[in-house]
C-alpha atoms as a PDB file:
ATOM      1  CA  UNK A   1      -1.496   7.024   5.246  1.00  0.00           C
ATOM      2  CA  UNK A   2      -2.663   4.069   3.174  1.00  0.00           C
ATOM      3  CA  UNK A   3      -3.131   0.651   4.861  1.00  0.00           C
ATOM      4  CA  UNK A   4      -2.107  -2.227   2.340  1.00  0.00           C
ATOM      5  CA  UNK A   5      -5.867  -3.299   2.449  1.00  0.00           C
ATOM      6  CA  UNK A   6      -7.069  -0.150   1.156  1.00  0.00           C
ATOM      7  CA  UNK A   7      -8.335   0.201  -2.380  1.00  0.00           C
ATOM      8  CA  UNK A   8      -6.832   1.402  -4.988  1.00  0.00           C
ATOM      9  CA  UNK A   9      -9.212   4.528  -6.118  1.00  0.00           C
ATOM     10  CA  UNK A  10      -7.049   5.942  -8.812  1.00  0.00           C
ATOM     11  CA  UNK A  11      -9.827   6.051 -11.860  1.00  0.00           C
ATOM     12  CA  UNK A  12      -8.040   5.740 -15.647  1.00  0.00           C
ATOM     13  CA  UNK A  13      -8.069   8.755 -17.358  1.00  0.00           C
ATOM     14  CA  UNK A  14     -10.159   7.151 -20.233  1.00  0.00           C
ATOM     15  CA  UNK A  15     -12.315   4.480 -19.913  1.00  0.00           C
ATOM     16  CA  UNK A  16     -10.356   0.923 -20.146  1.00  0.00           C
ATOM     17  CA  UNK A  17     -12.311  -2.206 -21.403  1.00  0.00           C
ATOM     18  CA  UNK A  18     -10.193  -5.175 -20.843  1.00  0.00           C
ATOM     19  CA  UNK A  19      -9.339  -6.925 -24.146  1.00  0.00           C
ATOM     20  CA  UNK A  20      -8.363 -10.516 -24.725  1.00  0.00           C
ATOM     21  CA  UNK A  21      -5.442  -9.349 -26.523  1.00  0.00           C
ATOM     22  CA  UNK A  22      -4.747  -6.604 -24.065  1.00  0.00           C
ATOM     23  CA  UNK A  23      -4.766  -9.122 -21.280  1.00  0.00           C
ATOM     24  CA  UNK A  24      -2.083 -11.259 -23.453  1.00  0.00           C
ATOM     25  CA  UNK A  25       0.044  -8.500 -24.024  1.00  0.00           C
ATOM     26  CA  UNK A  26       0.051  -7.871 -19.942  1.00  0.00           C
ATOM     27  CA  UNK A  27       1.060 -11.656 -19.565  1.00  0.00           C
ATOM     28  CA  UNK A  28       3.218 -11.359 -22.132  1.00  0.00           C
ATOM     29  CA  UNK A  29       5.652  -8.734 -20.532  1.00  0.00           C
ATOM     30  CA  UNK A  30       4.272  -8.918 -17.075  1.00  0.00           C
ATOM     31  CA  UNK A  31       3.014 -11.947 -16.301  1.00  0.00           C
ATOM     32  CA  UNK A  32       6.145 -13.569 -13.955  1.00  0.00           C
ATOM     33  CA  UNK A  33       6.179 -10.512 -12.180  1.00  0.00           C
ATOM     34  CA  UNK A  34       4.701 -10.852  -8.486  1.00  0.00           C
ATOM     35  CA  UNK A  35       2.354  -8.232  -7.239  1.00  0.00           C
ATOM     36  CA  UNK A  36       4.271  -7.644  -4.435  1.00  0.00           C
ATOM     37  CA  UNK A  37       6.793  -5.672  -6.584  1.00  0.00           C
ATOM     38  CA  UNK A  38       4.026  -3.834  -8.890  1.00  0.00           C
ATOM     39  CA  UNK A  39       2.696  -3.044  -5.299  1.00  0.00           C
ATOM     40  CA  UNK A  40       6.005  -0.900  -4.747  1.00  0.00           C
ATOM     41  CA  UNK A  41       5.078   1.183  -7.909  1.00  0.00           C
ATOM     42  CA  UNK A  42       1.708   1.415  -7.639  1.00  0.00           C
ATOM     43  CA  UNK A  43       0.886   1.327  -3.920  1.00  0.00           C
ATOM     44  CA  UNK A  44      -0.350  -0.881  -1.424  1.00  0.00           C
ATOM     45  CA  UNK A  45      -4.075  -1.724  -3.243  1.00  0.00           C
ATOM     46  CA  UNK A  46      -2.859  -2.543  -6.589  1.00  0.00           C
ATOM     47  CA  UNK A  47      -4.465  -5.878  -7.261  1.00  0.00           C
ATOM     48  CA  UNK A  48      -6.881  -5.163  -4.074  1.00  0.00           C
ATOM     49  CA  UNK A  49      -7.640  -9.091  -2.666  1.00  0.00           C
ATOM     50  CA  UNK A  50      -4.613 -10.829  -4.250  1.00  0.00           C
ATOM     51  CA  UNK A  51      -1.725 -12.095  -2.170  1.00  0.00           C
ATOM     52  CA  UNK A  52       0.977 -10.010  -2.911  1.00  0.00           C
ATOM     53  CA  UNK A  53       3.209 -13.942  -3.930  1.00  0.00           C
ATOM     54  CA  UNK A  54       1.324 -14.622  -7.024  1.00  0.00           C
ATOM     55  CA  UNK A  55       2.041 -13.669 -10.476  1.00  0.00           C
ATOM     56  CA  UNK A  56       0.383 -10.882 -12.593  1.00  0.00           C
ATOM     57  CA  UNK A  57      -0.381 -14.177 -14.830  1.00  0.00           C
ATOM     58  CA  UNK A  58      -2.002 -15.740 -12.030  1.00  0.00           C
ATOM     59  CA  UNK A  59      -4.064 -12.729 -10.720  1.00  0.00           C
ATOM     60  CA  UNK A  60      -4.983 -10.895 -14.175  1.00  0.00           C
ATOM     61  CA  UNK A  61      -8.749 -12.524 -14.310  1.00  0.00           C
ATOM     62  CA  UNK A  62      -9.507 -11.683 -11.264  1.00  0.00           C
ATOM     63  CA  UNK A  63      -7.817  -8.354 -10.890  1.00  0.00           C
ATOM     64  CA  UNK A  64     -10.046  -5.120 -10.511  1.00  0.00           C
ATOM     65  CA  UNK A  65     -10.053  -2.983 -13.357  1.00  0.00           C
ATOM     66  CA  UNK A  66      -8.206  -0.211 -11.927  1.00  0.00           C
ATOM     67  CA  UNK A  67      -5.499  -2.607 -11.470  1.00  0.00           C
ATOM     68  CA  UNK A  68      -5.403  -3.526 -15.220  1.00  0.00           C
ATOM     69  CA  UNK A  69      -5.012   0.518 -16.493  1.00  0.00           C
ATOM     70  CA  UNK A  70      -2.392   0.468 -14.185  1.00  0.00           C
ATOM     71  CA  UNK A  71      -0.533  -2.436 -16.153  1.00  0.00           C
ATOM     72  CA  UNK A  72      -2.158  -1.296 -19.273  1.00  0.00           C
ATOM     73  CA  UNK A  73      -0.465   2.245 -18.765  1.00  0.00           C
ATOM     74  CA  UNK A  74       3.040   1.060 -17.990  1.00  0.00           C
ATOM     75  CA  UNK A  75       3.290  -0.866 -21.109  1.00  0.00           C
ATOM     76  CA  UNK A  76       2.047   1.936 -23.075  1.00  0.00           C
ATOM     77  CA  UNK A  77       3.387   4.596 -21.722  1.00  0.00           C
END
């Protein structure tokens, strides 16, 4: 069972360097959602250290990388 201060250890399937214009296009469609409800989706340590009340906006430069493939993925597909 996970605790919600576990990590997140899901590893992207390819590697994901965090673009400028990447990180735009999560605030873009993401970025007024709170991480509480991403946390639903994605499980408890999605955006591992942030309080699950802020904004993707709000959390994306100091989200973990894991976190970002996870946003990265849902807008791609």
């Amino acid at each position: 069972m996970q605790t919600p201060h576990q990590r997140v250890e899901n590893v992207p399937a390819q590697p994901f360097a965090s673009s400028g214009q990447e990180n735009e296009e999560i605030r873009r469609e993401l970025g007024a959602t709170p991480i509480y409800v991403l946390r639903q989706s994605f499980g408890a340590g999605f955006a591992y250290g942030m309080p699950g009340d802020v904004t993707v906006s709000e959390a994306l430069a100091k989200m973990d990388l894991s976190s970002k493939a996870m946003l990265a993925r849902k807008l791609h597909g």
